[in-house]
C-alpha atoms as a PDB file:
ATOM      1  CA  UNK A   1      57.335-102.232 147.215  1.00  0.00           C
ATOM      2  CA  UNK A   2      59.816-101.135 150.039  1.00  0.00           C
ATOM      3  CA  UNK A   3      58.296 -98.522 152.372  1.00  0.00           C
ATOM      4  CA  UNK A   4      58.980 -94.802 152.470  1.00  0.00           C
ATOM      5  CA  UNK A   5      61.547 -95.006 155.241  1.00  0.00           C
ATOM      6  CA  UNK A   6      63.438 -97.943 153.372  1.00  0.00           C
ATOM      7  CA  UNK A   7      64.146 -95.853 150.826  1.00  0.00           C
ATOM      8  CA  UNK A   8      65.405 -92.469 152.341  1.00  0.00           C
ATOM      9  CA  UNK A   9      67.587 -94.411 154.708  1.00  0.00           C
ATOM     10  CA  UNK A  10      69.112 -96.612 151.407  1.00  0.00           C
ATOM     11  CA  UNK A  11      69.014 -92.772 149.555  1.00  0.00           C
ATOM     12  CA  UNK A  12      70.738 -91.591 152.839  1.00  0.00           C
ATOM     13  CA  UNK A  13      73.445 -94.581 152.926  1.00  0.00           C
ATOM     14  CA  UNK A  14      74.250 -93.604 149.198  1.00  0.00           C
ATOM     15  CA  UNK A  15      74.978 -90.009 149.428  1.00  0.00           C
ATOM     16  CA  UNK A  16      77.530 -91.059 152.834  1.00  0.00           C
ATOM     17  CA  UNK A  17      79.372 -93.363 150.962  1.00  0.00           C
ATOM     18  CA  UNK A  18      79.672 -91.241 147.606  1.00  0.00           C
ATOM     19  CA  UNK A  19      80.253 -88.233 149.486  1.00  0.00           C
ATOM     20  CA  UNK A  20      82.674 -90.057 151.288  1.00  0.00           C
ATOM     21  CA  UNK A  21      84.549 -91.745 148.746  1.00  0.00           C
ATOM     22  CA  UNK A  22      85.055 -88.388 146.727  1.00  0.00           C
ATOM     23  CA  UNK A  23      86.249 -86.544 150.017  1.00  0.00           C
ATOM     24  CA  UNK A  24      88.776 -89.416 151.209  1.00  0.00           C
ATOM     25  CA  UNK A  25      91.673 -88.403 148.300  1.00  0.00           C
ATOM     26  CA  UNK A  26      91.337 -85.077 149.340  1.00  0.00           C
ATOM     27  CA  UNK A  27      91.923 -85.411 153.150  1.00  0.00           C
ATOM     28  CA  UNK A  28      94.644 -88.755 152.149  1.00  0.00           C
ATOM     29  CA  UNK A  29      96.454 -86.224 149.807  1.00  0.00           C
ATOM     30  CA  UNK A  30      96.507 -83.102 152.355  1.00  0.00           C
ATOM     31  CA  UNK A  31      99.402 -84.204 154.397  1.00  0.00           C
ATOM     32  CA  UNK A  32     101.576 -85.959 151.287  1.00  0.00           C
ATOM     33  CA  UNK A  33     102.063 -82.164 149.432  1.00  0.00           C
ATOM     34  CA  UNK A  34     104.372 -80.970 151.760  1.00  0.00           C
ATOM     35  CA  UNK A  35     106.798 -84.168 151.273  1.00  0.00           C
ATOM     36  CA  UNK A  36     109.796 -84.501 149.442  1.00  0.00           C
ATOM     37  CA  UNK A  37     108.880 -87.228 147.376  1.00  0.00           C
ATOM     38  CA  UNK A  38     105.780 -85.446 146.092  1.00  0.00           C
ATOM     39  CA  UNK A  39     108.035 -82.568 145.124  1.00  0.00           C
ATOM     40  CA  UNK A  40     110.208 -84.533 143.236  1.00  0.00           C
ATOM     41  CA  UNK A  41     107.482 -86.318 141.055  1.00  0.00           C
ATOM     42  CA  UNK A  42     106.139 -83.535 139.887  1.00  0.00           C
ATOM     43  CA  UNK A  43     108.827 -81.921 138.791  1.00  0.00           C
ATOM     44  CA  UNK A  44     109.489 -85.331 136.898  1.00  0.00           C
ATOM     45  CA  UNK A  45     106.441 -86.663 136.163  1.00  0.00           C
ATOM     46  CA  UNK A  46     105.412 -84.455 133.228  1.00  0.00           C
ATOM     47  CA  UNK A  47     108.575 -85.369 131.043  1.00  0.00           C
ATOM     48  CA  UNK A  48     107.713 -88.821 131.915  1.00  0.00           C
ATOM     49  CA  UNK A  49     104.571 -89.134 131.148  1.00  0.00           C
ATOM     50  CA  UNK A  50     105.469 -87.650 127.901  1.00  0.00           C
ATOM     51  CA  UNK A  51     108.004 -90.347 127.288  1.00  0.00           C
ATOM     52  CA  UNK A  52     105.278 -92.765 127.768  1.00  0.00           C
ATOM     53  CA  UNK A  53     103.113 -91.383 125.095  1.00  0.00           C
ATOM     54  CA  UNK A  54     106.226 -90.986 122.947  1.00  0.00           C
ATOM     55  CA  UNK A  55     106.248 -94.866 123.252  1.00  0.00           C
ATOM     56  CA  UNK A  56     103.085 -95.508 122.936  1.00  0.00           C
ATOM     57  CA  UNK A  57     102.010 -93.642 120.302  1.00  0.00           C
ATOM     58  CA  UNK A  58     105.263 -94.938 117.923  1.00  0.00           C
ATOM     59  CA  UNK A  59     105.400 -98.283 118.995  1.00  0.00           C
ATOM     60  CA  UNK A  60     103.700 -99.243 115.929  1.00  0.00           C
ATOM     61  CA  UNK A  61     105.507 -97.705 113.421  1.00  0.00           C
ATOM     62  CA  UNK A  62     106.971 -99.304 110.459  1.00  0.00           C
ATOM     63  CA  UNK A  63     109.899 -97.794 110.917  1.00  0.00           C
ATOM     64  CA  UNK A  64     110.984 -99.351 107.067  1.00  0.00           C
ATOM     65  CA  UNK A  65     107.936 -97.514 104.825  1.00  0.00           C
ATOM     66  CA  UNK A  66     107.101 -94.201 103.812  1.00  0.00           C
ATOM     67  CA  UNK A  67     103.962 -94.388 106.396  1.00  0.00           C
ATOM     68  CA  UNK A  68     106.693 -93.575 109.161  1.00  0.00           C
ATOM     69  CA  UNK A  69     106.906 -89.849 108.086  1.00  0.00           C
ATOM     70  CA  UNK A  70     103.874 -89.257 108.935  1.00  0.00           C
ATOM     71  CA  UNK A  71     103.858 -89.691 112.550  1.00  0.00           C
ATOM     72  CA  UNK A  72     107.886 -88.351 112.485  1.00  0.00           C
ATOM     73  CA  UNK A  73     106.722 -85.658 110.724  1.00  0.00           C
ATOM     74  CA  UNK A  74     103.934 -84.588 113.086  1.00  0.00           C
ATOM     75  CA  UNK A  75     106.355 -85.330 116.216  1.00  0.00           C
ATOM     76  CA  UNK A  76     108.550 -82.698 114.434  1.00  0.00           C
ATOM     77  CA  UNK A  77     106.023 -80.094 114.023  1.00  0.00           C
ATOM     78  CA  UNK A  78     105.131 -80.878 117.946  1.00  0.00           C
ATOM     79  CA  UNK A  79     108.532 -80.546 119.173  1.00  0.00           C
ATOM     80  CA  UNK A  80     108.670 -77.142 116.933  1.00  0.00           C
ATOM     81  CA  UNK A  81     105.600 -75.692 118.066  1.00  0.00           C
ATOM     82  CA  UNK A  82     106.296 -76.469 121.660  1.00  0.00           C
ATOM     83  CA  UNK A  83     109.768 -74.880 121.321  1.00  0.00           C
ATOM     84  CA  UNK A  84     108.870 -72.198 119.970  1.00  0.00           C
ATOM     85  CA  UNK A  85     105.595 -71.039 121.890  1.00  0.00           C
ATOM     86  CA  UNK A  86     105.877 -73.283 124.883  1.00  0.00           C
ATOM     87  CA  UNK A  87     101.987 -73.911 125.292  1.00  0.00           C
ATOM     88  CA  UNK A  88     101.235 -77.858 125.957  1.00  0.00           C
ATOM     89  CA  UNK A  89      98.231 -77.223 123.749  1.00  0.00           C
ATOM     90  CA  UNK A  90      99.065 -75.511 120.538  1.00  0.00           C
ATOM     91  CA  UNK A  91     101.939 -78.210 120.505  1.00  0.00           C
ATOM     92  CA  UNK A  92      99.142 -80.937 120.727  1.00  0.00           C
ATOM     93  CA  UNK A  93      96.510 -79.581 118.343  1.00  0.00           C
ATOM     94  CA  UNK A  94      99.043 -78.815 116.065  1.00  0.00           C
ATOM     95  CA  UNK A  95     101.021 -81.752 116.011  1.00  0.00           C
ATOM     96  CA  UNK A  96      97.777 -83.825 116.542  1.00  0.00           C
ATOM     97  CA  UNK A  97      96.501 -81.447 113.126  1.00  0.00           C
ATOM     98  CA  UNK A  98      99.577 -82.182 110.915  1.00  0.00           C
ATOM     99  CA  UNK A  99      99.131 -85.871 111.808  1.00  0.00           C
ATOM    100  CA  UNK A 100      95.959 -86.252 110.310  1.00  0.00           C
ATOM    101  CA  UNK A 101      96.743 -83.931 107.237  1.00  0.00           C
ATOM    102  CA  UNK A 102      99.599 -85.905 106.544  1.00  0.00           C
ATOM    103  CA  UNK A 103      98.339 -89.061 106.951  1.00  0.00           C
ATOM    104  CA  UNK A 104      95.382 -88.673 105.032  1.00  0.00           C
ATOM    105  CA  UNK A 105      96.198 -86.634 102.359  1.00  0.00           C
ATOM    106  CA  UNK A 106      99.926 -87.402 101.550  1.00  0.00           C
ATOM    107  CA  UNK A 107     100.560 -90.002 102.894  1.00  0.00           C
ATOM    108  CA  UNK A 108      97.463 -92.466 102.724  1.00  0.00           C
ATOM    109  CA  UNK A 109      97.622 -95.911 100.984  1.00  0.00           C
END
């Protein structure tokens, strides 16, 4: 069994580093927000990111069966919602909503 003093000082060496690690992005990122280049991504990155999961999530699709109205479907009812109220997260639970209830009740196998 280590002694007492082995153990606050390993105790002691952990909390540093973690507390370290977790302030380093902070101080890293302090000086980047007032550049251009951070500017510019996010005012793009949102749309992109979106694109991604556009991808993503329909990259799978059998684009030559009735199980692709399901997910179209649902990507409608997103776009709508988000049109038409503009809040990220009714457009998501709503869209995520009509993709289950059409998927599992009308349109399941």
């Amino acid at each position: 069994m280590p002694d007492t003093a082995y153990l606050f000082a390993a105790v002691a060496v952990s909390a540093g580093i973690t507390w370290a690690l977790r302030a380093l992005p902070f101080a890293v990122l302090a000086p980047l927000r007032a550049s251009r280049t951070m500017r510019f991504l996010s005012t793009r990155m949102p749309a992109g990111v979106m694109v991604i999961l556009l991808v993503y999530c329909l990259r799978e699709v059998s684009w030559n069966s009735t199980s692709a109205l399901a997910p179209l479907l649902a990507l409608a009812v997103t776009a709508g919602l988000h049109l038409w109220r503009r809040n990220a997260l009714l457009s998501i639970l709503g869209g995520t909503t009509a993709h289950v209830l059409l998927a599992s009740l009308v349109f399941s196998p």
